[in-house]
Protein backbone atom coordinates (compact mmCIF):
# COMPACT_ATOMS: atom_id res chain seq x y z
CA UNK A 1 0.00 0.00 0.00
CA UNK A 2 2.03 3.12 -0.84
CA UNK A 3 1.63 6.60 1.41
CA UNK A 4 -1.17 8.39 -0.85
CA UNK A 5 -3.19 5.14 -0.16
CA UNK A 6 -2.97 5.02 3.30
CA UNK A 7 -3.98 8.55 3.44
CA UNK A 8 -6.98 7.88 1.41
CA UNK A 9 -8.07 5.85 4.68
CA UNK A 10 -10.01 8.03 7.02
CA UNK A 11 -10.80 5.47 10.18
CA UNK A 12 -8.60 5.82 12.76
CA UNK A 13 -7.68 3.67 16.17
CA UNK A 14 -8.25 6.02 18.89
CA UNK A 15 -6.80 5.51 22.76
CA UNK A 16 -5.52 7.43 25.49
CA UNK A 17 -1.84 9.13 26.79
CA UNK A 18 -1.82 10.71 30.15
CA UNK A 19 -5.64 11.42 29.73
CA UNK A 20 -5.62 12.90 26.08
CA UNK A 21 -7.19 11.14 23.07
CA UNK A 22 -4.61 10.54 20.42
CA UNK A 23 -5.60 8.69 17.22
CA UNK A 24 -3.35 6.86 14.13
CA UNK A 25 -4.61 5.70 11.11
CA UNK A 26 -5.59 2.38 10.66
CA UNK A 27 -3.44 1.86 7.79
CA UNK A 28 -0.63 1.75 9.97
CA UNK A 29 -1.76 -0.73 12.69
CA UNK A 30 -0.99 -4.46 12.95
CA UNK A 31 -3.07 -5.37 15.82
CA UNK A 32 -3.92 -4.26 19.34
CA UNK A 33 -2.39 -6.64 21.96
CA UNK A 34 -2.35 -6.80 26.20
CA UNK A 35 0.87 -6.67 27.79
CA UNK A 36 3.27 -9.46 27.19
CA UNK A 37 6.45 -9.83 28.42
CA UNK A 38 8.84 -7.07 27.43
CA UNK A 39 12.78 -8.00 27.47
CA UNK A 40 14.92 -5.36 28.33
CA UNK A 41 17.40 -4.14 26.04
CA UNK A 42 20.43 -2.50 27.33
CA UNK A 43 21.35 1.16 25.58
CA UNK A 44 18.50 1.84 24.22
CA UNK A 45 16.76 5.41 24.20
CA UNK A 46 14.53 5.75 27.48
CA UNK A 47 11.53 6.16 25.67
CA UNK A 48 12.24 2.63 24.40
CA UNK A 49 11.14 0.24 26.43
CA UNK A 50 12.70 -3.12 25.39
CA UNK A 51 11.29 -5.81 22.96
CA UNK A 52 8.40 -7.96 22.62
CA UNK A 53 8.13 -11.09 20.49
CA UNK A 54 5.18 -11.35 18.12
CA UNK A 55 5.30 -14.97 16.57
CA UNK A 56 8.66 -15.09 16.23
CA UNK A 57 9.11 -11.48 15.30
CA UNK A 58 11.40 -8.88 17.55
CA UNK A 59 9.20 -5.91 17.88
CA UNK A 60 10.74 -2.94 19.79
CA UNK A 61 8.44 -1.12 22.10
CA UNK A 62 7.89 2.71 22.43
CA UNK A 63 6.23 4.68 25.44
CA UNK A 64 5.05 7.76 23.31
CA UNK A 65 4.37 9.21 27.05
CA UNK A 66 8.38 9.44 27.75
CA UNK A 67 8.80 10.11 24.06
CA UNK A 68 6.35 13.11 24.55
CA UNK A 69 7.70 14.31 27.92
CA UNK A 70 3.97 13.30 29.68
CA UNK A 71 5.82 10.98 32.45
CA UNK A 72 5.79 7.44 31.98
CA UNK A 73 3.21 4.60 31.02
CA UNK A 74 1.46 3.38 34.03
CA UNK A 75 0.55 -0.39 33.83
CA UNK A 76 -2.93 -1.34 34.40
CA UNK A 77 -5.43 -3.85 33.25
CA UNK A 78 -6.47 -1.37 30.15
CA UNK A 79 -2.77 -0.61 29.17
CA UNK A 80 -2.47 -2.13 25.79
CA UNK A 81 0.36 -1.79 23.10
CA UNK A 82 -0.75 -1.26 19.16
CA UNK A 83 1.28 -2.98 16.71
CA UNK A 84 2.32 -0.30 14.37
CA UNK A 85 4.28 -0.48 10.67
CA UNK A 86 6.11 2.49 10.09
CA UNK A 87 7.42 3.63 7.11
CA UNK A 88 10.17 5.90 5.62
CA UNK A 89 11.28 6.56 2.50
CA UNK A 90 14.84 5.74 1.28
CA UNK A 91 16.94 7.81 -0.89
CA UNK A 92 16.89 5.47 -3.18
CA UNK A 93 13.39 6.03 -3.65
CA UNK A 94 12.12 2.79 -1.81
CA UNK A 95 10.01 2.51 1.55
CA UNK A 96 11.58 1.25 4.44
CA UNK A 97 8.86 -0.74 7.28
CA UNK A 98 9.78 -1.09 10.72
CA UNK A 99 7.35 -2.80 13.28
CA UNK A 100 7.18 -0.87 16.43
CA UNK A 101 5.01 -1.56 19.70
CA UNK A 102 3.50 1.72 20.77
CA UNK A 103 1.90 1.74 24.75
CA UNK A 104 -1.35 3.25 25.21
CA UNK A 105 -3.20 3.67 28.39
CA UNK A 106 -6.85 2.47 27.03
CA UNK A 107 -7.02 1.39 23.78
CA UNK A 108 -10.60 2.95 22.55
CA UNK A 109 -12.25 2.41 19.26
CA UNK A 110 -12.17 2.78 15.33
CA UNK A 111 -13.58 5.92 14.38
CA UNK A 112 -14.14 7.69 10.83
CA UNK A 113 -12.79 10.98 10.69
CA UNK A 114 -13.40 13.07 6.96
CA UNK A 115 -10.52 15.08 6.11
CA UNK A 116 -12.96 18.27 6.61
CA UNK A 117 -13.17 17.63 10.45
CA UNK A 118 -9.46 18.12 10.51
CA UNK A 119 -8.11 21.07 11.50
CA UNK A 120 -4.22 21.77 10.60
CA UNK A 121 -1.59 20.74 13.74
CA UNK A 122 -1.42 24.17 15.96
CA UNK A 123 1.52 26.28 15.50
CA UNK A 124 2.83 26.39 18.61
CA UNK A 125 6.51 27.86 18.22
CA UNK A 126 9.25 27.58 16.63
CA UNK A 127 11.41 25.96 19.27
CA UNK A 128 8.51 22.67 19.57
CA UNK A 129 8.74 20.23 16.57
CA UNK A 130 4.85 19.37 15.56
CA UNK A 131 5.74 17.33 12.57
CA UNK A 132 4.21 14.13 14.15
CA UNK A 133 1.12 15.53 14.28
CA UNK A 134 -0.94 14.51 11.33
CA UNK A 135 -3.82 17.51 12.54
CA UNK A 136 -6.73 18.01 15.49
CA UNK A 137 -9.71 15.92 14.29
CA UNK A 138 -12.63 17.67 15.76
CA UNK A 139 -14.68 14.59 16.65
CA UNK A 140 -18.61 15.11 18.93
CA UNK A 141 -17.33 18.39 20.32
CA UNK A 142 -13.50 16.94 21.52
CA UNK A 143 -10.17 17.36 19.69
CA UNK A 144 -8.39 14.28 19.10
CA UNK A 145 -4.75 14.45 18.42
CA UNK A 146 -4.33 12.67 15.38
CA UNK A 147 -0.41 10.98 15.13
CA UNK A 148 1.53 10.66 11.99
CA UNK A 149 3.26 7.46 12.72
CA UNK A 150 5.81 7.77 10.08
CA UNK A 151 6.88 11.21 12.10
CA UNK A 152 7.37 10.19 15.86
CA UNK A 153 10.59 8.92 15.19
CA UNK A 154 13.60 9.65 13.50
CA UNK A 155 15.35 8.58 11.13
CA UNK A 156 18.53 8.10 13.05
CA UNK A 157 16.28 6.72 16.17
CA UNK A 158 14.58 4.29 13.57
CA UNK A 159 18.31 3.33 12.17
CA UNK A 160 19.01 2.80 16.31
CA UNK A 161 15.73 0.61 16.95
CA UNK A 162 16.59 -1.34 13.70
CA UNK A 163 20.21 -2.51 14.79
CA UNK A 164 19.00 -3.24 18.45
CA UNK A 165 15.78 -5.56 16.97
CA UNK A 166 18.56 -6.80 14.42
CA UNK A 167 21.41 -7.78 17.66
CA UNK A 168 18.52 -9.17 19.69
């Protein structure tokens, strides 16, 4: 599915961080899964927060509420990790997938959000980087911070997560 496809999609999985409601596309999500074991991995960035394996399959695990400076993930029966594929583009012109585990306090539901309901990200300064932020879907009266997955990390973060998947 290339990029202008999977922004042709307009559902998105919505679920909390620290109390907010965030949202990604569907096109980007594996599956939604409970909490399995996580292994440690040493050197990694501390919003990382080890490795998970998915059928055979090292998936690296991300708390976007470290990553976003909102404290830390707090563990509780509705804590749930979504399965994400993110993509990048090479220089050479091909995409590059990398499976990532993304914690969420409450998973929440699929909801359809027309490209008319979303409102551009806010411009907040110059100093704060709001690339990741796909736009503010204005859903029953709420804004919902819609995530572009391909933008929370970097490349040289992704390059980082790739080597430490690759080692483990």
């Amino acid at each position: 599915m290339t990029d202008k496809n999977r922004q042709e999609i307009h559902q998105y999985l919505t679920f909390k961080l620290a109390d907010e409601m965030y949202a990604v596309n569907v096109a980007n999500i594996k599956e939604v899964l409970g909490i399995p074991k996580i292994t440690k991995v040493p050197k990694m960035p501390p919003h990382m927060k080890g490795i998970i394996n998915l059928r055979g399959s090292v998936v690296p695990v991300l708390d976007l509420c470290k990553k976003f400076d909102l404290g830390e993930i707090t563990v509780t029966e509705k804590t749930g990790i979504i399965v994400t594929e993110i993509f990048r583009n090479k220089e050479d012109g091909t995409e590059e997938e990398l499976v990532i585990g993304i914690f969420s306090d409450e998973v929440q539901k699929v909801i359809t959000i027309e490209p008319e309901s979303i409102e551009p990200p806010p411009k907040i300064g110059v100093s704060i980087d709001t690339e990741f932020i796909q736009g503010m879907g204005h859903v029953e009266n709420n804004f919902i911070m819609i995530l572009n997955i391909n933008k929370i990390l970097t490349g040289s973060e992704m390059e980082e997560i790739q080597s430490t998947a690759v080692e483990a």
